[in-house]
C-alpha atoms as a PDB file:
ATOM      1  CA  UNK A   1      72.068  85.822  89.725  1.00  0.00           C
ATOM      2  CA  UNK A   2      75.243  85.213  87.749  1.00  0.00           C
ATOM      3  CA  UNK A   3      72.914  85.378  84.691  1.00  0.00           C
ATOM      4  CA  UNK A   4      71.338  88.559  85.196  1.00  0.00           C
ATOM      5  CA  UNK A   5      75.026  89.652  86.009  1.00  0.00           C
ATOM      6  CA  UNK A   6      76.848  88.784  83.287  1.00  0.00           C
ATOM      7  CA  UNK A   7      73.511  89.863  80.854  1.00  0.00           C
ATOM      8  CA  UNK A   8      73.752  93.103  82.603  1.00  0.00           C
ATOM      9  CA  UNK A   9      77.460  94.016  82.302  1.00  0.00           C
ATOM     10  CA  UNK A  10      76.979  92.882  78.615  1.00  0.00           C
ATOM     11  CA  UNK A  11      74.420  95.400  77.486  1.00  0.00           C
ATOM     12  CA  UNK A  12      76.163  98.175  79.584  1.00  0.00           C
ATOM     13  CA  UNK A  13      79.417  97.630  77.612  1.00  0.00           C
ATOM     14  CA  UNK A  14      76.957  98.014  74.518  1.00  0.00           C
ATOM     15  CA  UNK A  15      74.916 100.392  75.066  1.00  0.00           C
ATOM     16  CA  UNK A  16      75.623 102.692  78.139  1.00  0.00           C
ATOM     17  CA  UNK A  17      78.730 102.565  79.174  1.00  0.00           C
ATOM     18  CA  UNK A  18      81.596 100.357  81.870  1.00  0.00           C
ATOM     19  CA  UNK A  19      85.123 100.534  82.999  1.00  0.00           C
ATOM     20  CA  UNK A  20      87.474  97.903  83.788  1.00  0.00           C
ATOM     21  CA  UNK A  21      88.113  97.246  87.527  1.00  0.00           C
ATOM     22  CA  UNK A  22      91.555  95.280  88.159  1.00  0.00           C
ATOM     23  CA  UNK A  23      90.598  95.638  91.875  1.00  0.00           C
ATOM     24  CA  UNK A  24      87.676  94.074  94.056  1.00  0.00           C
ATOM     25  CA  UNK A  25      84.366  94.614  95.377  1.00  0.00           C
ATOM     26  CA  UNK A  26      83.737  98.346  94.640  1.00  0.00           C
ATOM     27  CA  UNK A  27      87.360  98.664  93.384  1.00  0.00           C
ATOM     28  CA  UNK A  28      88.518  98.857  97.417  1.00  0.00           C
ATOM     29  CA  UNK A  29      89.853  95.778  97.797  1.00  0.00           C
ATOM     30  CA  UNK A  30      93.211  94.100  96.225  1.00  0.00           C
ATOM     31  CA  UNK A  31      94.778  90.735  96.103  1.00  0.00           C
ATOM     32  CA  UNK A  32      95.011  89.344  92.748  1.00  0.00           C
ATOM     33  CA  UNK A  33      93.175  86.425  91.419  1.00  0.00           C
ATOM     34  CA  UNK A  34      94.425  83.617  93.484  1.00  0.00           C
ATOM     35  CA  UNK A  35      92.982  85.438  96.520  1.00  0.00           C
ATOM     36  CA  UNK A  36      89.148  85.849  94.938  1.00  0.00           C
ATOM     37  CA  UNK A  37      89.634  82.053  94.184  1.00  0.00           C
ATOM     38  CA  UNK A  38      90.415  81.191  97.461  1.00  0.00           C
ATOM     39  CA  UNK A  39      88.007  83.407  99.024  1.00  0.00           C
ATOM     40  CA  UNK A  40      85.322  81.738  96.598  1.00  0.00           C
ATOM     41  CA  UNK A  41      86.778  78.321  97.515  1.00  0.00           C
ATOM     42  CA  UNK A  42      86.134  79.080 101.455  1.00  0.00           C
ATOM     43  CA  UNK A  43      82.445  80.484 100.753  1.00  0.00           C
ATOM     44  CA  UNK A  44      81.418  77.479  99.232  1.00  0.00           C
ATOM     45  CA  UNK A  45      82.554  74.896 101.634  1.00  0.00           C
ATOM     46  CA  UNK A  46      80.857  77.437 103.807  1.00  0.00           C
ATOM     47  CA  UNK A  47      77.474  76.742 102.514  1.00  0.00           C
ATOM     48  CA  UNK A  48      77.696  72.794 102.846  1.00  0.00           C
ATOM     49  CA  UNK A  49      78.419  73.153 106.434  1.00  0.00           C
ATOM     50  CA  UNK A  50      76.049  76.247 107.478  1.00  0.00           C
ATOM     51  CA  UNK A  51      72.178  75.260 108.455  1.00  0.00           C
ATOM     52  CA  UNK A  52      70.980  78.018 109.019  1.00  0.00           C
ATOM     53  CA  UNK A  53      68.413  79.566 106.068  1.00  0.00           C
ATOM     54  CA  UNK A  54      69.054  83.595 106.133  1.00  0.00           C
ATOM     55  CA  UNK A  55      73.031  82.444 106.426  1.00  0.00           C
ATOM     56  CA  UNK A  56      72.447  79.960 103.263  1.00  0.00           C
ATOM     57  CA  UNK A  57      70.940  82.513 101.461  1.00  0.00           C
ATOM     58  CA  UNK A  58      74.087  85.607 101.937  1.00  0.00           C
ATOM     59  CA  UNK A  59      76.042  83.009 101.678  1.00  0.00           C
ATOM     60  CA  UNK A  60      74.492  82.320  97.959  1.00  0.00           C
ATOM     61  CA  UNK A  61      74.187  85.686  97.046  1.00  0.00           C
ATOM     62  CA  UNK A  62      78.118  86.575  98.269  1.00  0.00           C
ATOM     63  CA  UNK A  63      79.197  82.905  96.016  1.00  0.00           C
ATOM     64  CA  UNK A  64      77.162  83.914  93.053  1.00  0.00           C
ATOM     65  CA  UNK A  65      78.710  87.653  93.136  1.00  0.00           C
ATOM     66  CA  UNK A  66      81.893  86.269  93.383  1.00  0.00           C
ATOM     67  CA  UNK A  67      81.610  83.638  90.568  1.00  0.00           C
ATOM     68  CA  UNK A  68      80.515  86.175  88.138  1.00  0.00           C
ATOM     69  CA  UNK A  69      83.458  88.634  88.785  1.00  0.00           C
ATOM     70  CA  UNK A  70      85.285  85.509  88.056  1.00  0.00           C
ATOM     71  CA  UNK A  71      84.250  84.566  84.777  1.00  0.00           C
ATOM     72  CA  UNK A  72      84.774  88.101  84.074  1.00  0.00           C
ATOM     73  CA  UNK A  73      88.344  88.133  85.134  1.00  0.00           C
ATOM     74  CA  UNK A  74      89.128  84.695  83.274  1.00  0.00           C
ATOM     75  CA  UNK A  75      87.115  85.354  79.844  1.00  0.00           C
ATOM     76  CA  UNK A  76      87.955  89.436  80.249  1.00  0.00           C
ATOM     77  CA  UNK A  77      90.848  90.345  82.353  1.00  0.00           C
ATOM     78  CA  UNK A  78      89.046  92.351  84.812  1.00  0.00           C
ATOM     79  CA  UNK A  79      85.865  92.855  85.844  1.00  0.00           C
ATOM     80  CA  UNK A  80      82.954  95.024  84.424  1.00  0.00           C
ATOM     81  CA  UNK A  81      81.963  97.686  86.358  1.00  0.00           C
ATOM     82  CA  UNK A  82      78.832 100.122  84.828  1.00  0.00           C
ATOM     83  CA  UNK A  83      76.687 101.236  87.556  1.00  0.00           C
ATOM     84  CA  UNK A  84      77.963 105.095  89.188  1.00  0.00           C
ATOM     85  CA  UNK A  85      75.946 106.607  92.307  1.00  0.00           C
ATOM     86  CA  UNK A  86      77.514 110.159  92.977  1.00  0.00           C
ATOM     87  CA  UNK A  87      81.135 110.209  94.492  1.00  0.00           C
ATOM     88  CA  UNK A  88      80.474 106.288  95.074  1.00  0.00           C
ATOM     89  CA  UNK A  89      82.830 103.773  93.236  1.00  0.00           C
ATOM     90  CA  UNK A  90      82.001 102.299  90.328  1.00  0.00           C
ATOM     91  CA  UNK A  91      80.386  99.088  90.814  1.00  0.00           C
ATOM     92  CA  UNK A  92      78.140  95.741  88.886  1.00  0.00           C
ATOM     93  CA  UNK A  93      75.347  93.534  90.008  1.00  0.00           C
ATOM     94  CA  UNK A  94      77.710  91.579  91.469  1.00  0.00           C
ATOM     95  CA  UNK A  95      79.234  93.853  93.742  1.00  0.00           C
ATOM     96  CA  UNK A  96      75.568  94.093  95.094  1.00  0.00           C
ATOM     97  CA  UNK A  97      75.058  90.826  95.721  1.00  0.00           C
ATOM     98  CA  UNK A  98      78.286  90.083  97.778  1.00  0.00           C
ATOM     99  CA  UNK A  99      77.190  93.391  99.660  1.00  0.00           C
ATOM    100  CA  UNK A 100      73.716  91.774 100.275  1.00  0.00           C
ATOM    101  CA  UNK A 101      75.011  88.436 100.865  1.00  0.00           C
ATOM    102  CA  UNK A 102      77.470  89.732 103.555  1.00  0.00           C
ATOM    103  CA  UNK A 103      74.580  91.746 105.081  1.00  0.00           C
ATOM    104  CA  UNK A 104      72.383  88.644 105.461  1.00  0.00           C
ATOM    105  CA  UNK A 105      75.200  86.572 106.572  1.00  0.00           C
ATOM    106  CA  UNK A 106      76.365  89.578 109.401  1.00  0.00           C
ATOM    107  CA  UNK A 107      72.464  89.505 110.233  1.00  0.00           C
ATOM    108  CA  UNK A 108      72.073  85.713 110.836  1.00  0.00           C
ATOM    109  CA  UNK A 109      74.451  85.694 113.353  1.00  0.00           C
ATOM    110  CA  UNK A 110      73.440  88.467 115.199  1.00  0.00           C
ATOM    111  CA  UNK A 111      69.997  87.054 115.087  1.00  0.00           C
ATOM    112  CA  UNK A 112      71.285  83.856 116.488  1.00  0.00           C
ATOM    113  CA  UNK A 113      72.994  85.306 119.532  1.00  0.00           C
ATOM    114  CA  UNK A 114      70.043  86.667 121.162  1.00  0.00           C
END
């Protein structure tokens, strides 16, 4: 995933086009970089406690996300954003995956109440 990510936001800064986003996820969300570290830091002790599959797997998607937009803020400064749906923000692969990863993760645990 981080692969594809990084590969991604690398041929859209060649040959289509990307903006830099100082913010988070979707450019909504704010904090700085010791925040997305420590929000990183808490998903992955996350997945050595959690059991449960469907939760491993958001919970991989929303770390791998989050690693790439990492490495983009350390090697970069901010993080590559290329991919523009109508009045949507601008967003990357890995804004997808923490969104998928979040959705799996919400989804596990409502699937494990009933």
């Amino acid at each position: 995933m981080i692969f594809f990510d990084q590969i991604s936001k690398t041929l859209a800064g060649k040959y289509y086009f990307s903006v830099c986003n100082n913010f988070g996820v979707f450019g909504l969300v704010t904090g700085g970089f010791p925040v997305y570290l420590g929000v990183l830091l808490v998903v992955a002790y996350a997945i050595f406690v959690e059991r449960r599959k469907l939760a491993l797997m958001g919970l991989a998607f929303i770390f791998a996300g989050g690693l790439s937009n990492i490495i983009d803020r350390l090697l970069i400064g901010c993080v590559r954003d290329f991919i523009k749906i109508l009045n949507f923000p601008i967003f990357n692969l890995a804004d997808v995956f923490i969104t998928f990863g979040v959705v799996l993760a919400i989804f596990s645990l409502v699937k494990n109440k009933k």
